[in-house]
N, C-alpha and C. Protein backbone atom coordinates (compact mmCIF):
# COMPACT_ATOMS: atom_id res chain seq x y z
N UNK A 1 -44.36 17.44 -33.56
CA UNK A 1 -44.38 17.18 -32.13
C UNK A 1 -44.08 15.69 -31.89
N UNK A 2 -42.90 15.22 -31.28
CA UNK A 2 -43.00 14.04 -30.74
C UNK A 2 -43.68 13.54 -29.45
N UNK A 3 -44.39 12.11 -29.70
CA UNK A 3 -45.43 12.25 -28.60
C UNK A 3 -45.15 11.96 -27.30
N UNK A 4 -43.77 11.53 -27.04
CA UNK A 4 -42.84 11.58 -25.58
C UNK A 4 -42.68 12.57 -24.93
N UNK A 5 -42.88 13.75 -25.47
CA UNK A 5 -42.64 15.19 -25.20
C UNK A 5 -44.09 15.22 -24.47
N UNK A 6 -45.17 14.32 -24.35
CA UNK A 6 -46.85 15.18 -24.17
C UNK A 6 -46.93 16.44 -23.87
N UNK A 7 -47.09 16.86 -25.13
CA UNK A 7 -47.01 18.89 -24.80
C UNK A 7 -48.60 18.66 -25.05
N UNK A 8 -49.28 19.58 -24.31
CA UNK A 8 -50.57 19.72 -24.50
C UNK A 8 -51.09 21.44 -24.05
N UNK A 9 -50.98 22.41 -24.63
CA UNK A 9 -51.73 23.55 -23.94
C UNK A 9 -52.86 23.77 -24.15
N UNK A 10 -53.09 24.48 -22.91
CA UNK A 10 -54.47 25.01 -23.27
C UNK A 10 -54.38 26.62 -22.42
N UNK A 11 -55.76 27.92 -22.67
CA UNK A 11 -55.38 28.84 -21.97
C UNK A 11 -55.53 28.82 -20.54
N UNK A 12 -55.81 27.69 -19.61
CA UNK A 12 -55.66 26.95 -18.60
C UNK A 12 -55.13 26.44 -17.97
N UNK A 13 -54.34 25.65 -18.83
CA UNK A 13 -53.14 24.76 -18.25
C UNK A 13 -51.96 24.62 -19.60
N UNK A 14 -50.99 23.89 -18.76
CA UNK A 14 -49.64 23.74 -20.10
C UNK A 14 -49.06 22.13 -19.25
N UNK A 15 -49.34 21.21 -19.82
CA UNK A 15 -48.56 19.82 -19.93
C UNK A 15 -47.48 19.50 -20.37
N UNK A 16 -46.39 18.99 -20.22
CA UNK A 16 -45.07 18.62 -20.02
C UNK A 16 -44.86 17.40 -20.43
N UNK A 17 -43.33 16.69 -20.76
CA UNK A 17 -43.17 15.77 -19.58
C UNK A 17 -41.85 16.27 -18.97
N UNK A 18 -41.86 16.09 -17.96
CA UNK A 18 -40.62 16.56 -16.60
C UNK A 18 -39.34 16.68 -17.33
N UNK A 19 -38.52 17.54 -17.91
CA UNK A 19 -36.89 17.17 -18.19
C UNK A 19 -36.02 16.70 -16.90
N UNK A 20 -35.03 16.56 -17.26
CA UNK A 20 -34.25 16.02 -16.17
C UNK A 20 -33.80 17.04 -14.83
N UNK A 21 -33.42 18.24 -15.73
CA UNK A 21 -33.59 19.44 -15.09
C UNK A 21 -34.71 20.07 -13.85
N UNK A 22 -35.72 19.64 -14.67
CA UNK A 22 -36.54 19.93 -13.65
C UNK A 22 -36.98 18.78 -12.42
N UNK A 23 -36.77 18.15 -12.82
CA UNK A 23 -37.08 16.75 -11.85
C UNK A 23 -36.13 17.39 -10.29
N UNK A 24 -34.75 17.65 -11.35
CA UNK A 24 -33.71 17.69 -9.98
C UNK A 24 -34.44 19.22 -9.20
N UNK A 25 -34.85 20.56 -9.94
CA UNK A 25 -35.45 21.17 -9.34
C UNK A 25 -36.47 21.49 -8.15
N UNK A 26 -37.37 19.99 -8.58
CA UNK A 26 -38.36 19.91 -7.49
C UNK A 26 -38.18 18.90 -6.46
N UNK A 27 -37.17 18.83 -5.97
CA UNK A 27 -36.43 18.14 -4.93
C UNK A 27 -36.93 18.60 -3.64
N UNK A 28 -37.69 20.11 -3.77
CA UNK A 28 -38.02 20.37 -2.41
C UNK A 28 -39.33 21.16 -2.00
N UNK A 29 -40.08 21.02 -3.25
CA UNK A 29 -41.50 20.91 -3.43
C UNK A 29 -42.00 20.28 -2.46
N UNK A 30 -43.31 20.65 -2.15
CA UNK A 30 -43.95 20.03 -1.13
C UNK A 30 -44.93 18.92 -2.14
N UNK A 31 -45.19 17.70 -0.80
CA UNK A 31 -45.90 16.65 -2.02
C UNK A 31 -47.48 16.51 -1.37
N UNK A 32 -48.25 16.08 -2.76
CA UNK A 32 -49.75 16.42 -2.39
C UNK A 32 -50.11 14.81 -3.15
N UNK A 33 -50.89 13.89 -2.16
CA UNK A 33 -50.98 12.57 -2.23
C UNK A 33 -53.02 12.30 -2.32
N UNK A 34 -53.79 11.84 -3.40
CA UNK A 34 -54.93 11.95 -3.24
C UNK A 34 -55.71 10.81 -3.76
N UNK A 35 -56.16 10.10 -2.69
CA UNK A 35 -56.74 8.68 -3.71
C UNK A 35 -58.46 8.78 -3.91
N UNK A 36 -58.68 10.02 -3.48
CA UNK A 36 -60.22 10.32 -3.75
C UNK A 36 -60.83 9.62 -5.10
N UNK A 37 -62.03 9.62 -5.75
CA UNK A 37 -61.68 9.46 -7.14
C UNK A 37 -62.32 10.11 -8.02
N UNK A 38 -63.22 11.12 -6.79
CA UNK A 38 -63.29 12.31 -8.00
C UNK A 38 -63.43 13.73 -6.91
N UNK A 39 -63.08 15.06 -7.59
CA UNK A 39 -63.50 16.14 -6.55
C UNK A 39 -63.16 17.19 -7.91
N UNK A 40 -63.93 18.38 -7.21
CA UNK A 40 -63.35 19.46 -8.30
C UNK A 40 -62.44 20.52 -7.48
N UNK A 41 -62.50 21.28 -8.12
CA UNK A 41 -60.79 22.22 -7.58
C UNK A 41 -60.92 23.27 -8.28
N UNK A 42 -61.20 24.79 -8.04
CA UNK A 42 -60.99 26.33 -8.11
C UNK A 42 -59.64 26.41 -7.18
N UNK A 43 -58.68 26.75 -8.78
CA UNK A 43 -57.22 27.38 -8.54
C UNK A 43 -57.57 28.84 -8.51
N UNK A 44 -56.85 29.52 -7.16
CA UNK A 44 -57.24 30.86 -7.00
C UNK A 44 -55.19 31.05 -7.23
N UNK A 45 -54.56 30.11 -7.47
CA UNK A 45 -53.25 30.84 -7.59
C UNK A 45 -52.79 29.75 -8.60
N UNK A 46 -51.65 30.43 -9.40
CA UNK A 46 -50.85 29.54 -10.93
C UNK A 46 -50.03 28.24 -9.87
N UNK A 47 -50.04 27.32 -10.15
CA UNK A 47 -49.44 25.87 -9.40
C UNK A 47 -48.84 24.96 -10.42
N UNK A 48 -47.46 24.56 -10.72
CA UNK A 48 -46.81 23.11 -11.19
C UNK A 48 -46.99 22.33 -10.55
N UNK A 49 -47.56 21.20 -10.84
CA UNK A 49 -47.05 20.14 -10.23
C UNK A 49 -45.88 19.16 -11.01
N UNK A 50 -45.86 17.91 -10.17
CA UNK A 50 -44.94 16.99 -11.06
C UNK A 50 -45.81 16.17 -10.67
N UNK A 51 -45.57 14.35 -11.52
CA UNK A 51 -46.64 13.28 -11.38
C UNK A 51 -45.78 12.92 -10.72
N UNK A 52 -45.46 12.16 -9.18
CA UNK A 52 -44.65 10.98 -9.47
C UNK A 52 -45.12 9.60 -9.47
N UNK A 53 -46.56 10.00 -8.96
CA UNK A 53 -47.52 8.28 -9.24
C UNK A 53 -48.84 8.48 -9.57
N UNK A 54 -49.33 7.78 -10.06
CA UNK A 54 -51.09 8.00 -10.38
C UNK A 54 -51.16 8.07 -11.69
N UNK A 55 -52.24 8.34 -11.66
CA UNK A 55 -53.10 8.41 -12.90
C UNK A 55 -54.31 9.61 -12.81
N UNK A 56 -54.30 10.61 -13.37
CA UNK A 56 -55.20 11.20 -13.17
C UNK A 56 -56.22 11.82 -14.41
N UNK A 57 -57.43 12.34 -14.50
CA UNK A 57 -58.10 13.14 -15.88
C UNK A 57 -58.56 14.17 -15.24
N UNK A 58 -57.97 14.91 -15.70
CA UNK A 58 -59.14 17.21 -15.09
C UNK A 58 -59.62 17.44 -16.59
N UNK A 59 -60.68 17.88 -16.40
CA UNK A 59 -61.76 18.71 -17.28
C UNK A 59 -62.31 20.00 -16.45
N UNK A 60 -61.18 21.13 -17.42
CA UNK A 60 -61.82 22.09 -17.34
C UNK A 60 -62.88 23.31 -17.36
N UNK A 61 -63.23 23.94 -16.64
CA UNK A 61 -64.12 24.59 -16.81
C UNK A 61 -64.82 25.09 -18.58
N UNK A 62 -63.28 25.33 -18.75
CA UNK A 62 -63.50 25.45 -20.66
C UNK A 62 -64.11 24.43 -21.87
N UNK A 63 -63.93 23.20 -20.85
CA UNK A 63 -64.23 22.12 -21.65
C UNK A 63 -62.84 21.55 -22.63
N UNK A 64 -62.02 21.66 -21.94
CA UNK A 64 -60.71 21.20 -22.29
C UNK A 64 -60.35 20.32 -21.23
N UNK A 65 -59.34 19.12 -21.60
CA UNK A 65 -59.42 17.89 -20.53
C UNK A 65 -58.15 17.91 -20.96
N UNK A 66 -57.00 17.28 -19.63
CA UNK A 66 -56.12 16.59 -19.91
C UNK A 66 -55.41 15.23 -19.13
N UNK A 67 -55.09 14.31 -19.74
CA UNK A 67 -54.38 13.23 -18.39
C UNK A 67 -53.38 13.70 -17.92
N UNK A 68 -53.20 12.83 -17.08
CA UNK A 68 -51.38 13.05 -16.07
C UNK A 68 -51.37 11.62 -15.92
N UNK A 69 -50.15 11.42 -16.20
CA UNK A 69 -49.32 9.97 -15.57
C UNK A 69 -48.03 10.74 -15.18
N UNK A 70 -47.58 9.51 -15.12
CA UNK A 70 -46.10 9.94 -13.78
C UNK A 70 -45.09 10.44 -14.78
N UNK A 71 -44.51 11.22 -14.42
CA UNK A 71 -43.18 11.82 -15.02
C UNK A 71 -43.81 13.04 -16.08
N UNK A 72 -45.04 13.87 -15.72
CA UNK A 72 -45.72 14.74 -16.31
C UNK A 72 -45.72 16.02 -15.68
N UNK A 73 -45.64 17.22 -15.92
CA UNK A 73 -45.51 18.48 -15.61
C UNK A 73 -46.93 19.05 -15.95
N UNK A 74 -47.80 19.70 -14.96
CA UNK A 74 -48.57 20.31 -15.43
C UNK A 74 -48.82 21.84 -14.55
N UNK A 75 -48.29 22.87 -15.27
CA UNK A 75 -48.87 24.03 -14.77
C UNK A 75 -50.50 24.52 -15.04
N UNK A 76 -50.95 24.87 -13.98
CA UNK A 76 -52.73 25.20 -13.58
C UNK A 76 -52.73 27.25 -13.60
N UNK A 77 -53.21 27.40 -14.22
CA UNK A 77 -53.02 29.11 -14.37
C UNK A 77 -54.39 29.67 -13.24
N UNK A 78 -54.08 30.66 -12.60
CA UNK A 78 -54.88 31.05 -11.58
C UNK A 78 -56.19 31.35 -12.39
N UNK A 79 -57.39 31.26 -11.38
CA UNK A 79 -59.02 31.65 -12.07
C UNK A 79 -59.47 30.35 -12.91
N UNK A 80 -58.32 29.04 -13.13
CA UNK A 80 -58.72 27.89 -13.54
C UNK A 80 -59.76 27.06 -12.79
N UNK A 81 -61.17 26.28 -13.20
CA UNK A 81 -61.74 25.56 -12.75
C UNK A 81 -61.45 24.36 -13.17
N UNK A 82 -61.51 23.14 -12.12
CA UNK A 82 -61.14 21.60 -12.86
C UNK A 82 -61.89 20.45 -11.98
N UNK A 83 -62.10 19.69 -12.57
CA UNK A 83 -63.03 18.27 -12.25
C UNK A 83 -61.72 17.26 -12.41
N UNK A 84 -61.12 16.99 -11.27
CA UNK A 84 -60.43 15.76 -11.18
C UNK A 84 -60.99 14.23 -11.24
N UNK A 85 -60.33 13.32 -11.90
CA UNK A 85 -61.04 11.74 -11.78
C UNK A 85 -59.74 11.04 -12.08
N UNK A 86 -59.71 10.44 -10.32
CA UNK A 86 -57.94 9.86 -10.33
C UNK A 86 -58.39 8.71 -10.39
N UNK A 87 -57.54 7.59 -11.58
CA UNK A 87 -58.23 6.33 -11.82
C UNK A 87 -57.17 5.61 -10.67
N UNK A 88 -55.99 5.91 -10.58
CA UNK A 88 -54.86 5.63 -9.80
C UNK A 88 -54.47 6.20 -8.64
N UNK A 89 -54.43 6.09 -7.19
CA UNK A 89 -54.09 6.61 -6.46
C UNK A 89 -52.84 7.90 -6.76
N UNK A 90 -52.79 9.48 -6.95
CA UNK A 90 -52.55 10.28 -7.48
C UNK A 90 -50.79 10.98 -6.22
N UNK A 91 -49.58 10.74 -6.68
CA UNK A 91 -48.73 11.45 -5.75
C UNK A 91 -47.80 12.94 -6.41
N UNK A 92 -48.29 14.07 -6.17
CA UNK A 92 -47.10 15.30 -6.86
C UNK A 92 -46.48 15.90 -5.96
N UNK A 93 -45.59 16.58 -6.41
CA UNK A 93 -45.22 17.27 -5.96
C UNK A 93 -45.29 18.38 -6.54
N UNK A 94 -45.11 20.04 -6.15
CA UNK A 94 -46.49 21.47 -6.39
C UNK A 94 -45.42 22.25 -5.48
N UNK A 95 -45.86 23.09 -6.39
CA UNK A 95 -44.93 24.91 -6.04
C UNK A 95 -46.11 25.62 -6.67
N UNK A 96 -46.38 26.45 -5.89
CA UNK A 96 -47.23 27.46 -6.09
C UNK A 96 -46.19 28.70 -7.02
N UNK A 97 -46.73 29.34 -7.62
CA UNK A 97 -46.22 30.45 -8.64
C UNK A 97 -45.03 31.55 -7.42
N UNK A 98 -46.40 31.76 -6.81
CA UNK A 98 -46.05 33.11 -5.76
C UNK A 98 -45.17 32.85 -5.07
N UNK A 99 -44.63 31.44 -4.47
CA UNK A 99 -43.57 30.98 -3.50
C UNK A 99 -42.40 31.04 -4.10
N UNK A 100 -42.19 30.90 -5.75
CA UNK A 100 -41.09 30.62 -5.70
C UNK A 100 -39.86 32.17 -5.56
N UNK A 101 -38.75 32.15 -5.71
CA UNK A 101 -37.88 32.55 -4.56
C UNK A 101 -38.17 34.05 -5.20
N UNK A 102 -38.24 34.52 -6.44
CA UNK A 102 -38.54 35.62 -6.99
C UNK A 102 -39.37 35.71 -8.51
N UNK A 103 -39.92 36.43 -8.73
CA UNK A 103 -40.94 36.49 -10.17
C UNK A 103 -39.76 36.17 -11.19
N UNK A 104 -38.36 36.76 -11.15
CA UNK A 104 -37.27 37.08 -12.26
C UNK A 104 -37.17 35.79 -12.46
N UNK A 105 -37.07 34.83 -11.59
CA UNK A 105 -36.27 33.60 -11.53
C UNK A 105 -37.38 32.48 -12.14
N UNK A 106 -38.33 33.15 -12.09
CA UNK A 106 -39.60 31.58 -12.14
C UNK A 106 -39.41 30.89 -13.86
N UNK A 107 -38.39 31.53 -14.72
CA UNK A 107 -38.00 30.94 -15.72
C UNK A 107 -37.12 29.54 -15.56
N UNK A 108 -36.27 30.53 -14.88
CA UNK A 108 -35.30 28.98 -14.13
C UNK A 108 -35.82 28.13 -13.05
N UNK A 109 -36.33 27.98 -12.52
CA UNK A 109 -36.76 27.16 -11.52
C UNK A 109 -37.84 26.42 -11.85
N UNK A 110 -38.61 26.05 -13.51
CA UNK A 110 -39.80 25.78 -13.89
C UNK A 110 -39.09 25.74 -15.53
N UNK A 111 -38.57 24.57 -15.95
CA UNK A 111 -37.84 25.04 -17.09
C UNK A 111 -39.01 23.98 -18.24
N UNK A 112 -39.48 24.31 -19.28
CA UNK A 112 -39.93 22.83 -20.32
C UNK A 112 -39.41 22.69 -21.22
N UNK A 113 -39.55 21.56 -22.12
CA UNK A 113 -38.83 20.98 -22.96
C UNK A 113 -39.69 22.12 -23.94
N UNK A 114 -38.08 22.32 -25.33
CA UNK A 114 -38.63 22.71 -26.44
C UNK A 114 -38.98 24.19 -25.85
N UNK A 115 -38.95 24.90 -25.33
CA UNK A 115 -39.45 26.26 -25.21
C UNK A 115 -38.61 27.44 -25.46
């Protein structure tokens, strides 16, 4: 594993970092901006985001943790619990699973490195 790649899974979540591909993909994602600096969060639906600023740490319900910095991909799998602690004012952009244009397609429209 090279460590530019930050691949990190868990049965919770799956960490990235953004290919170029996908960057241009989420061009029309809606963006979610949070300088709180801590809150928790029950995902009732699967969500990508992208980093494009911040700094953030979630610890999951499982007891699995991961960071985000900018230029990071992290898909959240539905029934996930998480404890956010943004050390950095936090900016993504997020597509929910269910929105995107069809189930067939959510390969292409959500692509990661190495897969």
């Amino acid at each position: 594993m090279r460590l530019n790649e930050r691949i990190l899974d868990s049965d919770q979540f799956k960490r990235r970092r953004a290919t170029e591909d996908t960057k241009r993909k989420i061009a029309s994602w809606e963006i979610w901006e949070c300088a709180d600096p801590a809150f928790s969060y029950d995902y009732d639906r699967t969500v990508t985001m992208y980093v494009r600023e911040g700094v953030a740490v979630l610890t999951f319900s499982n007891g699995a943790s991961v960071d985000l910095q900018p230029g990071d991909t992290l898909t959240v799998h539905s029934g996930a619990s998480a404890d956010w602690v943004i050390s950095e004012p936090i900016r993504n952009s997020y597509m929910y699973h269910d929105t995107f244009a069809s189930a067939s397609n959510r390969g292409t429209q959500v692509k990661w490195q190495n897969q």
